[in-house]
Protein backbone atom coordinates (compact mmCIF):
# COMPACT_ATOMS: atom_id res chain seq x y z
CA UNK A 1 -36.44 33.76 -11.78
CA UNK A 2 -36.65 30.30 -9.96
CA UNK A 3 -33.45 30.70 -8.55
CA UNK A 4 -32.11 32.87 -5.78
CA UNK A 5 -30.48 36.02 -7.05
CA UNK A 6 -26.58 35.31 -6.19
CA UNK A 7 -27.16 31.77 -7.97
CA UNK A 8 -28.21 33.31 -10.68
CA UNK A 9 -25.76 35.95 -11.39
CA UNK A 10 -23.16 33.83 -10.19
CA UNK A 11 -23.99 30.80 -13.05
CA UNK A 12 -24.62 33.90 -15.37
CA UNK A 13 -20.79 35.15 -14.91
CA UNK A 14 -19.48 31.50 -15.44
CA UNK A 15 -21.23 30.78 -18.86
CA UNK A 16 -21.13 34.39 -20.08
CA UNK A 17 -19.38 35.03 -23.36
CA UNK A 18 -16.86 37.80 -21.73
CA UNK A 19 -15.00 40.81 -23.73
CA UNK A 20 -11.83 40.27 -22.20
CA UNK A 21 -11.05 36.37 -23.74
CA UNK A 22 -7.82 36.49 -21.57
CA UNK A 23 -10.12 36.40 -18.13
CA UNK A 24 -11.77 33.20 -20.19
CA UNK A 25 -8.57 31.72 -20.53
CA UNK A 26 -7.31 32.11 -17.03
CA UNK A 27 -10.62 30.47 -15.63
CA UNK A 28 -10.22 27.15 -18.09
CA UNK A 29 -6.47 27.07 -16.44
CA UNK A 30 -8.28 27.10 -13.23
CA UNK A 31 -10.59 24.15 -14.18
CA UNK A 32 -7.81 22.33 -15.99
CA UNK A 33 -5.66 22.85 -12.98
CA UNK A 34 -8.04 21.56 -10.22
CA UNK A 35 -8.56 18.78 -12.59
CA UNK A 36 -5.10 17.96 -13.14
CA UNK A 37 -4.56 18.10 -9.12
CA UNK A 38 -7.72 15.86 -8.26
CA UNK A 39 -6.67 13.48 -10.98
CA UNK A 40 -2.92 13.23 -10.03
CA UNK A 41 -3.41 12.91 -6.50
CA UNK A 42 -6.15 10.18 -7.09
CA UNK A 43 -4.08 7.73 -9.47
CA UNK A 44 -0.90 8.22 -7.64
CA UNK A 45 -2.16 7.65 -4.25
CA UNK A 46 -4.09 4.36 -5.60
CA UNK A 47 -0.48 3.05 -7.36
CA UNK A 48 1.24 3.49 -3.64
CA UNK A 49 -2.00 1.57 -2.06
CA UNK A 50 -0.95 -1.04 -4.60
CA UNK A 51 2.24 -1.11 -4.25
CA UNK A 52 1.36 -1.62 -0.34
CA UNK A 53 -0.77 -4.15 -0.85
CA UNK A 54 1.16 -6.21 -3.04
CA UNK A 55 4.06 -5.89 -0.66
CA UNK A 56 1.98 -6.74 2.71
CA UNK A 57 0.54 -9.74 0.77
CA UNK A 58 4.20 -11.38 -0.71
CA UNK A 59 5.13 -10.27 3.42
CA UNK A 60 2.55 -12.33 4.81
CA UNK A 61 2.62 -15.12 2.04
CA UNK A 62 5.92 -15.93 3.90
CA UNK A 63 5.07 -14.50 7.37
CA UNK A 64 1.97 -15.56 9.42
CA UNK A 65 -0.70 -13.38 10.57
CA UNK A 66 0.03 -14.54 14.00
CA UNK A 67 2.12 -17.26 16.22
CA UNK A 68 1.90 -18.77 19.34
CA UNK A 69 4.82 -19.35 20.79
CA UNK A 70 5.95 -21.60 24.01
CA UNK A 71 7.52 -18.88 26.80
CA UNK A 72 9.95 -21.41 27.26
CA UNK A 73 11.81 -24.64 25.69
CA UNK A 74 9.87 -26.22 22.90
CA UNK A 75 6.03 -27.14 22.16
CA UNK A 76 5.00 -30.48 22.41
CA UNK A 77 1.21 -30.56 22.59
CA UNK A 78 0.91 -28.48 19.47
CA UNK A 79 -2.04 -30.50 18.10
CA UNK A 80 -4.48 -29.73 20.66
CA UNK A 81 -3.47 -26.35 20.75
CA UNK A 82 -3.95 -25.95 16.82
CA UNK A 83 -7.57 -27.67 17.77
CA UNK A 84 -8.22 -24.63 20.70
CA UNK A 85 -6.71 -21.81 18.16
CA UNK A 86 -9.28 -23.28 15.47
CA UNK A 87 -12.07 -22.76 17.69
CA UNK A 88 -11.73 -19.04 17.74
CA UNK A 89 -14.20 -17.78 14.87
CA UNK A 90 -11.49 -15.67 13.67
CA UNK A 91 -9.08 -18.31 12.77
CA UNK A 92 -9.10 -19.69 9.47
CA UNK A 93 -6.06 -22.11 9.90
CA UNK A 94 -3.11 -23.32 11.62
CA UNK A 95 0.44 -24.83 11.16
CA UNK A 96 2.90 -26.55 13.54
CA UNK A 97 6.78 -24.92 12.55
CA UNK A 98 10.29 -25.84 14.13
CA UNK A 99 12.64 -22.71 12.98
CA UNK A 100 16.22 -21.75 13.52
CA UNK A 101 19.23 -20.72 11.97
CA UNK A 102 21.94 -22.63 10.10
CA UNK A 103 25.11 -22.24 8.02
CA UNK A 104 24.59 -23.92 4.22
CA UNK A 105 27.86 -24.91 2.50
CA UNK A 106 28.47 -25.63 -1.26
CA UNK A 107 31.41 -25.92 -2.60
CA UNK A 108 33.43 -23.35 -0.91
CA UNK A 109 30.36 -21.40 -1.07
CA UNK A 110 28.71 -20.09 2.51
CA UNK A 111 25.69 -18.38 3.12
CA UNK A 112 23.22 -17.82 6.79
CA UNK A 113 19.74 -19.43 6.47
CA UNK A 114 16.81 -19.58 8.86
CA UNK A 115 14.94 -22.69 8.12
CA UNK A 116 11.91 -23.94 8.91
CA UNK A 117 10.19 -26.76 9.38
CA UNK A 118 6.41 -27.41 8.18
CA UNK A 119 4.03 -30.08 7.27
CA UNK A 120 3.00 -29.94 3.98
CA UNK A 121 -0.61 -30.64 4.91
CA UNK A 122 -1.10 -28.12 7.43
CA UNK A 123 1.42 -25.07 5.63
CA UNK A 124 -0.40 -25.18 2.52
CA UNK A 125 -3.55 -23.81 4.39
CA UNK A 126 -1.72 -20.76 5.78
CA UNK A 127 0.86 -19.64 3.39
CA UNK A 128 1.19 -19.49 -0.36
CA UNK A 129 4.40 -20.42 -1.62
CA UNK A 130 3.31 -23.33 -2.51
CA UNK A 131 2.06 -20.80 -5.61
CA UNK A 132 5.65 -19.26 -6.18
CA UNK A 133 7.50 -22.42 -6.57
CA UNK A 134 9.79 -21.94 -10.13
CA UNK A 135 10.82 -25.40 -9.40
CA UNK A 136 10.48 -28.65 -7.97
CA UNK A 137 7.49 -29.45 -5.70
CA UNK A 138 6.59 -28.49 -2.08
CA UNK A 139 5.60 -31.60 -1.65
CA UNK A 140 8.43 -33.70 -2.06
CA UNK A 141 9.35 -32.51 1.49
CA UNK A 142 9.25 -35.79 3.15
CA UNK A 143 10.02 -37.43 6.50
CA UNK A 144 13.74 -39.00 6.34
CA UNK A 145 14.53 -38.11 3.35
CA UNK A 146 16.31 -34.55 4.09
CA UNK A 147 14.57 -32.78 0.96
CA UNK A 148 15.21 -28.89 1.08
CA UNK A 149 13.55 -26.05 -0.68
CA UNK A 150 15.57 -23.19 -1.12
CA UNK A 151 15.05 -19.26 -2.34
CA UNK A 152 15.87 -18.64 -5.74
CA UNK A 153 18.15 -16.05 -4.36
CA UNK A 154 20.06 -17.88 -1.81
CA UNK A 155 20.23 -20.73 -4.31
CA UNK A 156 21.91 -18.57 -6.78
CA UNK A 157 24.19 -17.55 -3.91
CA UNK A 158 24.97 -21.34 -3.21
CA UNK A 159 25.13 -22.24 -7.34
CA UNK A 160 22.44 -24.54 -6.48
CA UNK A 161 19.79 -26.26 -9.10
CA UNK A 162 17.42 -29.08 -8.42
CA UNK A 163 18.70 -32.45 -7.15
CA UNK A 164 21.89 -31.00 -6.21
CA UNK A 165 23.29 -32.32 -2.65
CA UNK A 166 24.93 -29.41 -0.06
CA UNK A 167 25.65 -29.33 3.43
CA UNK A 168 23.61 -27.65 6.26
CA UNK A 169 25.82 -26.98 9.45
CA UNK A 170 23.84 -26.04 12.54
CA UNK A 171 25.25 -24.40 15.98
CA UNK A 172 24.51 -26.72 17.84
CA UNK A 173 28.11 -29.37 18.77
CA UNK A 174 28.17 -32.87 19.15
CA UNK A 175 31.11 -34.28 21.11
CA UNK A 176 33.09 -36.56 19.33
CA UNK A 177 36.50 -38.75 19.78
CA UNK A 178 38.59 -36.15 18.15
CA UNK A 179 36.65 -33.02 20.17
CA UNK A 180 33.46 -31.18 20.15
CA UNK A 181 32.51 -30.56 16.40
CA UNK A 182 29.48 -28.69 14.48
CA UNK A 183 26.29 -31.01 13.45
CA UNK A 184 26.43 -31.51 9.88
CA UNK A 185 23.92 -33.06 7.27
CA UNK A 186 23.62 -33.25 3.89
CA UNK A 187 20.51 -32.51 2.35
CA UNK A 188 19.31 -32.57 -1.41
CA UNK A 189 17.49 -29.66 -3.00
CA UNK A 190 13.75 -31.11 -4.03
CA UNK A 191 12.51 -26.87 -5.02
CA UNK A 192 13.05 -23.46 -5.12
CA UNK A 193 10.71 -20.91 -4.39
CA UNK A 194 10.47 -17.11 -5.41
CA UNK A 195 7.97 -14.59 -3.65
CA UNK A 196 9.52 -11.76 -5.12
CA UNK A 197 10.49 -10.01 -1.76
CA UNK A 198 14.84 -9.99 -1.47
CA UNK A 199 14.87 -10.47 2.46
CA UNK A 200 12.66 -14.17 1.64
CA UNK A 201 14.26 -15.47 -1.69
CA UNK A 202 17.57 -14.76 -0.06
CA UNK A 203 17.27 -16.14 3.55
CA UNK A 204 14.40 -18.83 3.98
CA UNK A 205 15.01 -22.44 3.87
CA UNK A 206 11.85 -25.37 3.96
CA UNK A 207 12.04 -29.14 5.02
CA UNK A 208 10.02 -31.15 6.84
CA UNK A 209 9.41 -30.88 9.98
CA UNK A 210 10.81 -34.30 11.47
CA UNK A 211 13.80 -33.63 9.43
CA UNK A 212 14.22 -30.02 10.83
CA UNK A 213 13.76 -31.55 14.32
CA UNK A 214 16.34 -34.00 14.29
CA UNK A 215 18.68 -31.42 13.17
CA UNK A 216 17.86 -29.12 15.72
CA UNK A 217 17.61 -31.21 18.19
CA UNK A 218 14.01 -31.24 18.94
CA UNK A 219 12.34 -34.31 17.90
CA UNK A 220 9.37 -34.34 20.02
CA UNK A 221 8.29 -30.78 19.82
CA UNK A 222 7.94 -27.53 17.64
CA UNK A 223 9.03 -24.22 17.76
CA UNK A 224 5.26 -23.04 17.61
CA UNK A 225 1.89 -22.68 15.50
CA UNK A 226 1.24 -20.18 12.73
CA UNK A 227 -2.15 -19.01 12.26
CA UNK A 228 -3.82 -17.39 8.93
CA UNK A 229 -6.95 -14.66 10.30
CA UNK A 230 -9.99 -14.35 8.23
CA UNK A 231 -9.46 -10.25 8.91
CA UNK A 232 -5.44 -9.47 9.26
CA UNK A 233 -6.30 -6.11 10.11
CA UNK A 234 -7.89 -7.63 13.48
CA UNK A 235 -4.25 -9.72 14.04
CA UNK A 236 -3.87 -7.72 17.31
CA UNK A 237 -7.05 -7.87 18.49
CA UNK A 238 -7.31 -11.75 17.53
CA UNK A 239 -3.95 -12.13 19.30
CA UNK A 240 -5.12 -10.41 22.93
CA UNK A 241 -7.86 -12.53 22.62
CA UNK A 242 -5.71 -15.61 22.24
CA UNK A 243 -3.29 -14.98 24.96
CA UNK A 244 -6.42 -14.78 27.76
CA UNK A 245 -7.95 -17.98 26.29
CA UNK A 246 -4.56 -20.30 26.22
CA UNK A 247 -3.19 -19.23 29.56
CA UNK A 248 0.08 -18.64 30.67
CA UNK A 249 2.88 -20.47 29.16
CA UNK A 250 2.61 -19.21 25.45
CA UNK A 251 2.83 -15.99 23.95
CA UNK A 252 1.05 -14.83 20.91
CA UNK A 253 2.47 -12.28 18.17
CA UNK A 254 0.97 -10.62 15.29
CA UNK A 255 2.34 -9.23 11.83
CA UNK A 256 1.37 -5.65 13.04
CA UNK A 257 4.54 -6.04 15.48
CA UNK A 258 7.05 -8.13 13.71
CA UNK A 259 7.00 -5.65 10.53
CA UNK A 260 5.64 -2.69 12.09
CA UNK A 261 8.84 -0.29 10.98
CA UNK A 262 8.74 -1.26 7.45
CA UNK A 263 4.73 -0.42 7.36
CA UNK A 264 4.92 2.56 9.14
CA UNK A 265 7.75 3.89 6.58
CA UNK A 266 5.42 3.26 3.96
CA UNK A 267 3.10 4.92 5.35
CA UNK A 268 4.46 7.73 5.89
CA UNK A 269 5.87 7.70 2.23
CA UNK A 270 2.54 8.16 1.05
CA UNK A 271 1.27 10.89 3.71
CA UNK A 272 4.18 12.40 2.20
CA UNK A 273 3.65 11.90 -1.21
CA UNK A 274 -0.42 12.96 -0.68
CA UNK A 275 1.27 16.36 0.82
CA UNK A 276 3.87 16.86 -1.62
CA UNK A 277 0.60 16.33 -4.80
CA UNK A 278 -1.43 18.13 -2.49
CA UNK A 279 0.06 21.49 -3.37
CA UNK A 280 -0.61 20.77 -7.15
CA UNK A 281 -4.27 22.16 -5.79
CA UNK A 282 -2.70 24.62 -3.64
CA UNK A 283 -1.57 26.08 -7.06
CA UNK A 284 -4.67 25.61 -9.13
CA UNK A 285 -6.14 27.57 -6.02
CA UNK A 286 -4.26 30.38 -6.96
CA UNK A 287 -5.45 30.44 -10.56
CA UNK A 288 -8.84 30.55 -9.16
CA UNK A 289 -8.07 33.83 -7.12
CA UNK A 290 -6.70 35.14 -10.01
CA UNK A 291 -9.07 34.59 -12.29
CA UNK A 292 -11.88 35.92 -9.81
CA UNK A 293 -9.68 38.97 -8.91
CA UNK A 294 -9.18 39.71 -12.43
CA UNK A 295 -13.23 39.28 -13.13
CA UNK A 296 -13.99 41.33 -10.09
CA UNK A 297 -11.79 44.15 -12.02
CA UNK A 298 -14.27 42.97 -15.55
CA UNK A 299 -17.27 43.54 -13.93
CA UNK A 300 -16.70 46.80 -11.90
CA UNK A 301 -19.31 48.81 -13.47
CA UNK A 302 -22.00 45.81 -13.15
CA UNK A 303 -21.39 45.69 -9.53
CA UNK A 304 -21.55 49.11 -9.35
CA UNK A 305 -25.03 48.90 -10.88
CA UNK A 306 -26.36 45.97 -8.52
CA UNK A 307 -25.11 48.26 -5.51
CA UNK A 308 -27.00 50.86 -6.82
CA UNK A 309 -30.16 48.74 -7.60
CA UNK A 310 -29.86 47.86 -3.60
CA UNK A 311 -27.78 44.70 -3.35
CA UNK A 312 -25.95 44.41 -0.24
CA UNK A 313 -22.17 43.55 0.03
CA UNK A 314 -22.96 40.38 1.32
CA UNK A 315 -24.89 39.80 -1.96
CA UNK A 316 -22.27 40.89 -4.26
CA UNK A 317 -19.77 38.35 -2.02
CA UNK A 318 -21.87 35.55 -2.72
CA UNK A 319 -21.83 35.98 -6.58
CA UNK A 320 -18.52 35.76 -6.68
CA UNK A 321 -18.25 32.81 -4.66
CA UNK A 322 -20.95 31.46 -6.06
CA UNK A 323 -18.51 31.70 -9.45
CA UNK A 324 -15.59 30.51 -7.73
CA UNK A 325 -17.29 27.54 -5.88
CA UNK A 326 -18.38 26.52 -9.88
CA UNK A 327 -15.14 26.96 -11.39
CA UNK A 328 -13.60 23.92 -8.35
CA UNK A 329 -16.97 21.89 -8.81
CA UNK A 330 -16.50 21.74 -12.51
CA UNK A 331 -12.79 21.15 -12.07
CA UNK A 332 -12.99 18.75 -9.05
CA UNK A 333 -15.79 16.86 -10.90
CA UNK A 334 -13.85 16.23 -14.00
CA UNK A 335 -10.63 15.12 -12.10
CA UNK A 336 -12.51 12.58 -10.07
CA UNK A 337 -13.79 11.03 -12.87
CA UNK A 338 -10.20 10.85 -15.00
CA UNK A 339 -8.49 10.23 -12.08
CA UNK A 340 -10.26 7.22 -11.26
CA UNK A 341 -10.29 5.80 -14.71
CA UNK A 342 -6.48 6.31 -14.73
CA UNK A 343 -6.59 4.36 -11.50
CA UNK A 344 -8.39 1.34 -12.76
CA UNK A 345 -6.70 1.27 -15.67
CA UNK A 346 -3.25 2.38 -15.38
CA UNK A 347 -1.93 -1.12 -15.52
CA UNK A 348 -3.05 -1.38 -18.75
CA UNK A 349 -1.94 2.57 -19.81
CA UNK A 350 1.46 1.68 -18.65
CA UNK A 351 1.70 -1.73 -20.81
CA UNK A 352 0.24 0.01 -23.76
CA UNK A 353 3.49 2.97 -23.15
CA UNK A 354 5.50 0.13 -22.73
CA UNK A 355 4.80 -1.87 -25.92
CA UNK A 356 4.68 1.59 -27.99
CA UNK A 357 8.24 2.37 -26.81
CA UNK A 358 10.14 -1.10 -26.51
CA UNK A 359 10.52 0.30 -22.88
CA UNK A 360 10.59 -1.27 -18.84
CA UNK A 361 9.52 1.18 -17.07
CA UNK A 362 10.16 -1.13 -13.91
CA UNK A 363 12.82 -3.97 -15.39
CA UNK A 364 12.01 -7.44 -13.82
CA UNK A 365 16.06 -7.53 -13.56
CA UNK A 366 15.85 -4.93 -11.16
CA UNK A 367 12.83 -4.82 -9.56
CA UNK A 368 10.81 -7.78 -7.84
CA UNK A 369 7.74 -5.81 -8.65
CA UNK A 370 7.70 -5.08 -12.47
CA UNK A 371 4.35 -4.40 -12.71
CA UNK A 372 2.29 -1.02 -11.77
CA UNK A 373 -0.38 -2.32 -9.48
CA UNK A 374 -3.03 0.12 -8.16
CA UNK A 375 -5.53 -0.28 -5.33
CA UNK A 376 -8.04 2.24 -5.83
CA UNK A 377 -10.27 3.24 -2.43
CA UNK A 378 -12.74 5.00 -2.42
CA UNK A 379 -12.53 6.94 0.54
CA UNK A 380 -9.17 8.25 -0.81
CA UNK A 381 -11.54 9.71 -4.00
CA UNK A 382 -13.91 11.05 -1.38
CA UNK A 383 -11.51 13.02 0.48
CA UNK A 384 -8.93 14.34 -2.47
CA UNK A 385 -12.67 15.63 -4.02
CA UNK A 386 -13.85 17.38 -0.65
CA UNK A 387 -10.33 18.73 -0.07
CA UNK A 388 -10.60 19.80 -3.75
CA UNK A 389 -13.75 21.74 -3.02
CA UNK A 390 -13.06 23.03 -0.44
CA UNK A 391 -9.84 24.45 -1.17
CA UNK A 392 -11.56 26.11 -4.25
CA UNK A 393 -14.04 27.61 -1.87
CA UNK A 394 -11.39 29.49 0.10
CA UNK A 395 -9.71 30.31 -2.97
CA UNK A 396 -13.22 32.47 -3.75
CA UNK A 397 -13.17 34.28 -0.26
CA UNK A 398 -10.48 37.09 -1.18
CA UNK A 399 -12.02 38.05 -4.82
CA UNK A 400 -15.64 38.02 -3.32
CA UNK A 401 -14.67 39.89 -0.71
CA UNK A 402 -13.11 42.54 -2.76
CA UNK A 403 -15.96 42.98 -4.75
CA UNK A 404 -17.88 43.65 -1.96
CA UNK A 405 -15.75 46.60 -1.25
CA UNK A 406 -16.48 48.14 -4.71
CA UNK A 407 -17.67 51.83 -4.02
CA UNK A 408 -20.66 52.37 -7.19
CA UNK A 409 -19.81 56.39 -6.99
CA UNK A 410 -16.19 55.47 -7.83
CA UNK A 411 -16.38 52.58 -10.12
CA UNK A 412 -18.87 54.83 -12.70
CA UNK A 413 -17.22 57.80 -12.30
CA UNK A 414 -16.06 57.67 -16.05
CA UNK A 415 -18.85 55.39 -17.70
């Protein structure tokens, strides 16, 4: 009596014990089916968030989140421009590099590097392979000494294991009294490093960065500075800023445009993927215009009754949508909840599978990411539940509307 009359009806119909147990049925498939949507979409959208952020972080564990760059020949006064990049509140670090790209020979074996140059003491503060060495030690990279640390990959390409000497041949020609001939310089492996991304363990190279410049043939200056951003969302932003404040002669890039293809596929891999789940609701939609239709056809001779008792169509339309709006609230509800405890927990789920069944789902042979990681957001949740609801609510408009059409004369004609 507290409530308004199409509320009241409406919750009536839903918990109401019905004669036909097959209408009962379909509306349970409805529930289950919204749930199974909202729950579906939820976990596997939070796995691909994972699986993005686990890639952008092995990217830029080898990347930077921005460089500045000289426009032309090499950087010499690199220190006090790390000093001016520091000052930016933004900036967490920065690291000198000299980079380029060399042959590396082993035993008949021949592979393409790009090398790089660092300082222990500064690239520690803006990468972290440091954390992925398998062996050896970053830090035996010292001055004179031509240490090297290689990919696991490109080491395995090579047939090279710690302490092992090889050859690095550079483009660069000296002239000599037999002709002009390739520099060549033989350098001993001191570690070998594996972030788990193919295009990195195959293709980088580290020494030091007096080492690197002598055999590129830039011994007083760098190829540039890496920075690490507090925010790497904000790399572009930071990086405007950046170019105004150093002036001409240097030119500052960000992640966003050195990987921006590869991010943008991925991207659109899960818009994609958030369509493609999407229709699991389209579906459970369906069950929840059948089940209405098929109550609207229960409850002829009630409606009949309310019409005569002087409810209006657009009181018998609200009933049923009332119904129908209860049927995707309980269903959207429940999914939300199991699809974000699948979402926290799936890592765990899947290792539990795994164990049960002597299975890999994702074999470390084959894949550099063996695990299931999940990134759950919230603001995916929020909008897989309104799009939940709300699809429900359409799903009500036909069957209420229908009802609303029910003539009383007709429908008790043989009561």
């Amino acid at each position: 009596m507290f409530y308004p009359l199409e509320l009241y009806i409406g919750l009536r119909y839903t918990r109401a014990k019905r004669r036909n147990h097959f209408i009962s049925f379909i509306s349970l498939i409805s529930v289950l089916g919204v749930a199974l949507g909202v729950a579906t979409l939820i976990t596997v959208i939070s796995v691909m968030n994972g699986f993005e952020k686990e890639l952008r972080e092995r990217i830029l564990g080898m990347a930077s989140h921005a460089t500045i760059s000289p426009l032309t020949g090499e950087m010499r006064d690199w220190a006090s421009l790390i000093e001016r990049a520091e000052q930016h509140p933004e900036v967490l670090a920065a690291a000198p590099y000299t980079e380029g790209e060399v042959m590396l020979s082993n035993r008949g074996r021949v592979s393409g590097a790009l090398i790089r140059g660092v300082l222990t003491e500064y690239e520690k503060n803006v990468t972290d392979v440091m954390e992925k060495m398998v062996a050896g030690s970053f830090d035996a990279l010292r001055p004179g000494e031509y240490g090297i640390v290689l990919g696991s990959e490109l080491a395995l390409v090579l047939g090279l294991t710690l302490g092992d000497k090889f050859t690095v041949i550079t483009p660069q020609t000296s002239a000599t009294p037999v002709g002009i001939l390739p520099r060549l310089r033989s350098f001993t492996v001191v570690g070998i490093f594996e972030v788990g991304m193919f295009e990195y363990d195959r293709t980088f190279a580290f020494m030091h960065i007096q080492d690197a410049g002598k055999l590129l043939r830039m011994p007083q200056g760098v190829s540039g500075v890496r920075l690490k951003l507090e925010d790497m969302f904000r790399a572009r932003g930071v990086a405007t800023e950046l170019t105004r404040e150093l002036g001409e002669g240097y030119w500052v890039g960000d992640w966003t445009r050195r990987h921006v293809n590869f991010f943008k596929a991925v991207q659109t891999e899960r818009r994609v993927m958030f369509v493609i789940l999407a229709l699991i609701l389209a579906v459970a939609a369906f069950n929840i215009v059948s089940a209405l239709v098929m109550v609207v056809t229960d409850k002829q001779s009630d409606i009949a009754i309310l019409r005569t008792l002087g409810a209006s169509p657009f009181t018998i339309t609200k009933i049923f949508v009332v119904q129908g709006t209860v049927i995707g609230m309980v269903g959207a509800g429940f999914g939300v909840v199991c699809g974000v405890l699948l979402a926290l927990n799936v890592e765990t789920i899947v290792a539990f599978f795994e164990s049960l069944f002597g299975i890999k789902f994702l074999a470390p042979d084959v894949y550099y990411i063996s695990n299931l990681p999940s990134d759950l957001q919230w603001p995916d949740v929020l909008k897989i539940g309104c799009m939940s609801f709300a699809l429900s609510i359409l799903a009500t408009i036909y069957p209420a509307w229908r009802a609303s059409k029910v003539q009383p004369a007709e429908a008790l004609r043989y009561e």
